[in-house]
C-alpha atoms as a PDB file:
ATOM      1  CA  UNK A   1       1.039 -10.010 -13.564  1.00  0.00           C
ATOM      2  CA  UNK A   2       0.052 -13.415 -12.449  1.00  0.00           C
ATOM      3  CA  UNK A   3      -2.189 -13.075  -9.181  1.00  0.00           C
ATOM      4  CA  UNK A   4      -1.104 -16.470  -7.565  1.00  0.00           C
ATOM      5  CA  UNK A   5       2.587 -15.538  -7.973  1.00  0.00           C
ATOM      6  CA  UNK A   6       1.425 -12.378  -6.779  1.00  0.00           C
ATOM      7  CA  UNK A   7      -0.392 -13.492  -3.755  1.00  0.00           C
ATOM      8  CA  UNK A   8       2.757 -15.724  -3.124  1.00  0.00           C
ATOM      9  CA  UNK A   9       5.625 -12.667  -3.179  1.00  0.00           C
ATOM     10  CA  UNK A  10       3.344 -10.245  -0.948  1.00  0.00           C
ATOM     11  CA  UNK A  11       3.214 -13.395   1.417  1.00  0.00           C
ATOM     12  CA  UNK A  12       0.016 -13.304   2.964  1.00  0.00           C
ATOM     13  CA  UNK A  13      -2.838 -15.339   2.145  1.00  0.00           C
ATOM     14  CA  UNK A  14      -5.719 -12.386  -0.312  1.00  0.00           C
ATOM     15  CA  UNK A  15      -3.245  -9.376   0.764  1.00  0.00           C
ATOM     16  CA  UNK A  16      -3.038  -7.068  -2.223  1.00  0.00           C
ATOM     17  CA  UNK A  17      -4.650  -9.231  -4.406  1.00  0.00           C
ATOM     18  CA  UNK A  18      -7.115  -6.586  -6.584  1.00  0.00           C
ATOM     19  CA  UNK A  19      -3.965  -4.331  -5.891  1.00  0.00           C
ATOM     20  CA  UNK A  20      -4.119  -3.352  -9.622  1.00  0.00           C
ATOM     21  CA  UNK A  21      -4.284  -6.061 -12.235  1.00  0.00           C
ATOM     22  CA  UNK A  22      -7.010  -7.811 -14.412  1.00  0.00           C
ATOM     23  CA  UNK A  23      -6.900 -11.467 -13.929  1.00  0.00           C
ATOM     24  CA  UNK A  24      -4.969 -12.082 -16.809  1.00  0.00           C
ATOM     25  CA  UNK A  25      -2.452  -9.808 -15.818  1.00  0.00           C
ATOM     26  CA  UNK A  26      -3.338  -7.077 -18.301  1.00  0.00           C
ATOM     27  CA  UNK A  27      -4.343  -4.021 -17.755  1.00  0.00           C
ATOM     28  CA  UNK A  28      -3.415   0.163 -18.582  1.00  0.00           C
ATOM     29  CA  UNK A  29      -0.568   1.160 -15.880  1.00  0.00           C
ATOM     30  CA  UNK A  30      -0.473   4.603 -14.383  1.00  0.00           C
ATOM     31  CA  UNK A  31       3.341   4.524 -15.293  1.00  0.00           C
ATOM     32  CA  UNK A  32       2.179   4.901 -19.333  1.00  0.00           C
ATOM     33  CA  UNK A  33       1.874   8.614 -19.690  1.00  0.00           C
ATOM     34  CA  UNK A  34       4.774  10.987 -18.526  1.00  0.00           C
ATOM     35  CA  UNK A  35       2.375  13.767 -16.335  1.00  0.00           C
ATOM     36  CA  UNK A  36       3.555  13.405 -12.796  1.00  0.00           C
ATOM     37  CA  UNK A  37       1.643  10.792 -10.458  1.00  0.00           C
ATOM     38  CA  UNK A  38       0.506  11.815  -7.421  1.00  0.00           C
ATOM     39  CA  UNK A  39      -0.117   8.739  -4.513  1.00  0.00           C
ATOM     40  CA  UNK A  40      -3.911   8.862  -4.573  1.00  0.00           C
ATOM     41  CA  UNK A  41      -3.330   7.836  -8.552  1.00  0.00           C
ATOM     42  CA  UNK A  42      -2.099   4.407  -7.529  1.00  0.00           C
ATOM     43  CA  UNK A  43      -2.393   1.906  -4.638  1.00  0.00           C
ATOM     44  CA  UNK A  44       0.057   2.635  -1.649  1.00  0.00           C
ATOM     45  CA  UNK A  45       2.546  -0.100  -3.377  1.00  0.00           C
ATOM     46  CA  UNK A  46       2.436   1.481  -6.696  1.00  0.00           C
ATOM     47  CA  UNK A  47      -0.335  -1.002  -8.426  1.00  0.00           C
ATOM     48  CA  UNK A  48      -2.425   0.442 -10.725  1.00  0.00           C
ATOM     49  CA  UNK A  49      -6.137   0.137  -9.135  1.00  0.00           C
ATOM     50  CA  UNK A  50      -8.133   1.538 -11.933  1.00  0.00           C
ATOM     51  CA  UNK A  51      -7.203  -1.382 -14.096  1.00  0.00           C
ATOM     52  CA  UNK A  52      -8.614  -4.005 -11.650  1.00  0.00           C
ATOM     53  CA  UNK A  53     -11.789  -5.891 -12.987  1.00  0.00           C
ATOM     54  CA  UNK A  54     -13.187  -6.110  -9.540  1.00  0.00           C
ATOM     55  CA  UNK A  55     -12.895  -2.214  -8.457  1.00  0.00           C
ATOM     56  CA  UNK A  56     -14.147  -0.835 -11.968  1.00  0.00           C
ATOM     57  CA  UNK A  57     -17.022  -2.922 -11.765  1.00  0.00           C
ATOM     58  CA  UNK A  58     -17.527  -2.134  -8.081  1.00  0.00           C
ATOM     59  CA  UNK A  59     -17.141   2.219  -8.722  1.00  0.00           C
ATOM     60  CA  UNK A  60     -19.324   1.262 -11.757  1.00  0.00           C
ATOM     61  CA  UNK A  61     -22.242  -0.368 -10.187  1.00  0.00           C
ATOM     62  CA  UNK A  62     -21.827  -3.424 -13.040  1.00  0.00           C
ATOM     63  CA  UNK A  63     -23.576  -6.349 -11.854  1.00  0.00           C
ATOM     64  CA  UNK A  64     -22.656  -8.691 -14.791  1.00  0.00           C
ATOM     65  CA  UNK A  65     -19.122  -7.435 -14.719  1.00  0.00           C
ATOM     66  CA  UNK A  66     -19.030  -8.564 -11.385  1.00  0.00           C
ATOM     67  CA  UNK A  67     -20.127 -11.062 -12.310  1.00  0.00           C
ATOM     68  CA  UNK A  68     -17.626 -11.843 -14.922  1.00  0.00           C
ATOM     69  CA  UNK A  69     -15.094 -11.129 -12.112  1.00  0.00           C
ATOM     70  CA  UNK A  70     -16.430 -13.793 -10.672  1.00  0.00           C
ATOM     71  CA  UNK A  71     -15.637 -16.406 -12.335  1.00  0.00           C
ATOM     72  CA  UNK A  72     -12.266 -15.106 -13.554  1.00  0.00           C
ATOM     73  CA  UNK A  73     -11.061 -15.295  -9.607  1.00  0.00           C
ATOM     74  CA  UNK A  74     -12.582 -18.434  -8.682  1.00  0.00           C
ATOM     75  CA  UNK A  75      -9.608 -20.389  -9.742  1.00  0.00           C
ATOM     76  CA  UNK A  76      -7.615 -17.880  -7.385  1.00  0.00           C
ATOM     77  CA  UNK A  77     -10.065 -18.509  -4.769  1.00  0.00           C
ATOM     78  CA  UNK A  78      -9.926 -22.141  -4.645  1.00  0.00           C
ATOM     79  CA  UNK A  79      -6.167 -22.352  -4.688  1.00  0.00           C
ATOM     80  CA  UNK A  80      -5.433 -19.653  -2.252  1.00  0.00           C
ATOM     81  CA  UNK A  81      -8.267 -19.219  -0.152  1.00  0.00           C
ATOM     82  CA  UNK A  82      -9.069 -22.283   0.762  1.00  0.00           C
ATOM     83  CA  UNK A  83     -12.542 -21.579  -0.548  1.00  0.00           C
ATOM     84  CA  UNK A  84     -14.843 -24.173  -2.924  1.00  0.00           C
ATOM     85  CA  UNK A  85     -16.703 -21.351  -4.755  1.00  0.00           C
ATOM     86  CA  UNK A  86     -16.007 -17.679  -4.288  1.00  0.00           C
ATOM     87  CA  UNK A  87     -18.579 -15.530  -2.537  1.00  0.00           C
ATOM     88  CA  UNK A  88     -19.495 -12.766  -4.506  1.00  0.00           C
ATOM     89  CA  UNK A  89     -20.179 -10.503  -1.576  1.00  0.00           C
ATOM     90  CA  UNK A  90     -16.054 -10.411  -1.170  1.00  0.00           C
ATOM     91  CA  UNK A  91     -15.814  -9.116  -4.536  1.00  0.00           C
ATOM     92  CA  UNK A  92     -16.138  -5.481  -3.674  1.00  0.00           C
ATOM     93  CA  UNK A  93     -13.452  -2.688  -3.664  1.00  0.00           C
ATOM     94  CA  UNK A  94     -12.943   1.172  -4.400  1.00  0.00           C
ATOM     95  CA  UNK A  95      -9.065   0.409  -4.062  1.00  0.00           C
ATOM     96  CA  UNK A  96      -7.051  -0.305  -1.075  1.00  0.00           C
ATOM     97  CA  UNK A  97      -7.921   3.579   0.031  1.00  0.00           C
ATOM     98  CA  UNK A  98     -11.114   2.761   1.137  1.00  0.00           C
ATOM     99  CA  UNK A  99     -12.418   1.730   4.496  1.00  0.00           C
ATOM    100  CA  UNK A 100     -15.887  -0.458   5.457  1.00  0.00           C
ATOM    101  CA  UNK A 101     -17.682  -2.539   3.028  1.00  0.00           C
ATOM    102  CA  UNK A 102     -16.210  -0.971  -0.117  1.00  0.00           C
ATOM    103  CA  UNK A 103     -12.746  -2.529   0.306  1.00  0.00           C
ATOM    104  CA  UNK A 104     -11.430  -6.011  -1.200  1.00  0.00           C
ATOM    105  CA  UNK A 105     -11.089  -8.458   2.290  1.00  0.00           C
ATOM    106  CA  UNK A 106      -7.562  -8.999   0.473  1.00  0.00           C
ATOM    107  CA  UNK A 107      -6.365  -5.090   0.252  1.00  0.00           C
ATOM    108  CA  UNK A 108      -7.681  -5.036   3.827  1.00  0.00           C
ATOM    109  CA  UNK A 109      -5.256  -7.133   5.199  1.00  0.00           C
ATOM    110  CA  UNK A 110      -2.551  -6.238   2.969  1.00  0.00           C
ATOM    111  CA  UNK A 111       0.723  -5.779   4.356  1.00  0.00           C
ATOM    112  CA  UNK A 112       2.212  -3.537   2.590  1.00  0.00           C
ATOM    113  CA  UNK A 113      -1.245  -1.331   2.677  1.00  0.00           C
ATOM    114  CA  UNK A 114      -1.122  -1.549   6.652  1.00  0.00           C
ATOM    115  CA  UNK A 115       2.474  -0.617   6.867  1.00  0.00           C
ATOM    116  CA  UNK A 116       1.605   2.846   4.944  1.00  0.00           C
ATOM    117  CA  UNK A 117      -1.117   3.447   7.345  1.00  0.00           C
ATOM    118  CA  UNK A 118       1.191   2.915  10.342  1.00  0.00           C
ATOM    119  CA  UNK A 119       3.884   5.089   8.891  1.00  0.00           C
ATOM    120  CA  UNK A 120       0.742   7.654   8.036  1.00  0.00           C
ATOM    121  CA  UNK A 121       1.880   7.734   4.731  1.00  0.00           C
ATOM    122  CA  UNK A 122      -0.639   8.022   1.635  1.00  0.00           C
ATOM    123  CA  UNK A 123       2.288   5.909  -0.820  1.00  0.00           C
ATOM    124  CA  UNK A 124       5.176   3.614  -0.654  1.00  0.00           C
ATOM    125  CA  UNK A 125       7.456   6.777  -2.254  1.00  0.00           C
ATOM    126  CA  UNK A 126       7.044   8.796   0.461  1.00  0.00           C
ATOM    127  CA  UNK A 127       9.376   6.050   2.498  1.00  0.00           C
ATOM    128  CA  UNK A 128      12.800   6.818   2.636  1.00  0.00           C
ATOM    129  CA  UNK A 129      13.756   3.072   1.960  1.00  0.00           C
ATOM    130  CA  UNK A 130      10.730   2.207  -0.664  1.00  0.00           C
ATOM    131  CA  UNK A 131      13.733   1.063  -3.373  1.00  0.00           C
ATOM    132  CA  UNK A 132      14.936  -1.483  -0.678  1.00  0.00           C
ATOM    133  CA  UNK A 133      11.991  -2.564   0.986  1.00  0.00           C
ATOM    134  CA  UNK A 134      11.397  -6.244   1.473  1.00  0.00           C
ATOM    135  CA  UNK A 135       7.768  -5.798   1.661  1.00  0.00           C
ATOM    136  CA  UNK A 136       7.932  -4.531  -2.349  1.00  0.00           C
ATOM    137  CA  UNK A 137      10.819  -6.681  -3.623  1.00  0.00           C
ATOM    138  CA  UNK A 138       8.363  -9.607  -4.827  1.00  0.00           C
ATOM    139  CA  UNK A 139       5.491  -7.225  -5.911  1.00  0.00           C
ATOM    140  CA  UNK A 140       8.270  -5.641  -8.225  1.00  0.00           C
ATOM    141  CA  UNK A 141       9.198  -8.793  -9.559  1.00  0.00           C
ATOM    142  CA  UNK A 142       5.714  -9.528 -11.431  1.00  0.00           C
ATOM    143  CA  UNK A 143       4.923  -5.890 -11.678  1.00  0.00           C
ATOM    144  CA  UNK A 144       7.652  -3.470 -12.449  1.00  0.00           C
ATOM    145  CA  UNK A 145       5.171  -0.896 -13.504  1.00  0.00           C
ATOM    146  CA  UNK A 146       4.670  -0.692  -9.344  1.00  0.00           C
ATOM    147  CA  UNK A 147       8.408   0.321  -9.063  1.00  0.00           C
ATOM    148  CA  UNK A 148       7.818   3.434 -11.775  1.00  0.00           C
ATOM    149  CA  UNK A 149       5.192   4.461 -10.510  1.00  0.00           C
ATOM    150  CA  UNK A 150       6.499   4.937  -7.327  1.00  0.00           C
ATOM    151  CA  UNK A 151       9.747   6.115  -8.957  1.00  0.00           C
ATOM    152  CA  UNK A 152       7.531   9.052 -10.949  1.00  0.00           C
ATOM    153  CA  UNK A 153       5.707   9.902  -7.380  1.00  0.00           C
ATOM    154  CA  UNK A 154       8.853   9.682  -5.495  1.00  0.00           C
ATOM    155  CA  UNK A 155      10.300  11.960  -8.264  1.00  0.00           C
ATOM    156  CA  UNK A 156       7.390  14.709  -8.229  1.00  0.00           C
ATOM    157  CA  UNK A 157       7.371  14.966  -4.972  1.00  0.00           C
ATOM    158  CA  UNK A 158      11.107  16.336  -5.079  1.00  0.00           C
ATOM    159  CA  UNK A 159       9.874  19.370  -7.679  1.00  0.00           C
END
């Protein structure tokens, strides 16, 4: 998935941005395998988290991968952040669970994240009207993998 079209659907400025995705837009999905997915598996929209650069090198401790994160957001940075060089102290995240200092600014402030936690639910399936939601609609456009995953935890969660 491309982040800046990404960024654009979810319609806020960083919301959701690490939501799931290596800069280049590849990355393993969660929706791969056929085992049932549970919503701590994924981010609240469906996004697979343990494929983003930023988070693995964050859980990991990697310095230089952090590095190389880095540099591979920059350009997303400077075109929708309104920032000349990217701060590297920004560039930390366990996934838009998380709370404090180990969560992306972004995934903080993501919509779609917030309205979860104000429904008190842990995933986007556990909505009654997930498959309609407005909020999702773009995110499913770049990333369809979101919509099975959700689909799969929707789907387990009726077993």
């Amino acid at each position: 998935m491309d982040r800046r079209r990404f960024l654009c659907c979810v319609g806020c400025v960083a919301g959701a941005a690490l939501h799931g995705c290596t800069p280049t837009g590849r990355g393993p999905s969660s929706g791969a395998g056929k085992a049932p997915l549970k919503p701590d598996d994924v981010a609240c929209c469906g996004v697979d988290c343990q494929s983003c650069d930023v988070r693995r090198a964050t859980v990991h401790g990697d310095k230089e991968a952090l590095k190389r994160a880095q540099v591979s957001w920059e350009k997303t940075a400077q075109e929708h952040w309104g920032m000349r060089t990217l701060d590297p102290a920004i560039l930390k995240c366990k996934g838009c669970r998380t709370e404090g200092v180990d969560i992306f600014k972004g995934c903080r402030h993501c919509p779609i994240r917030r309205c979860c936690r104000k429904r008190g639910l842990a995933s986007c399936a556990q909505c009654a009207e997930w498959e309609s939601c407005g909020k999702l609609k773009g995110l499913f456009a770049d990333e369809p993998r979101a919509r099975e995953n959700l689909a799969r935890i929707a789907a387990s969660a009726k077993r």
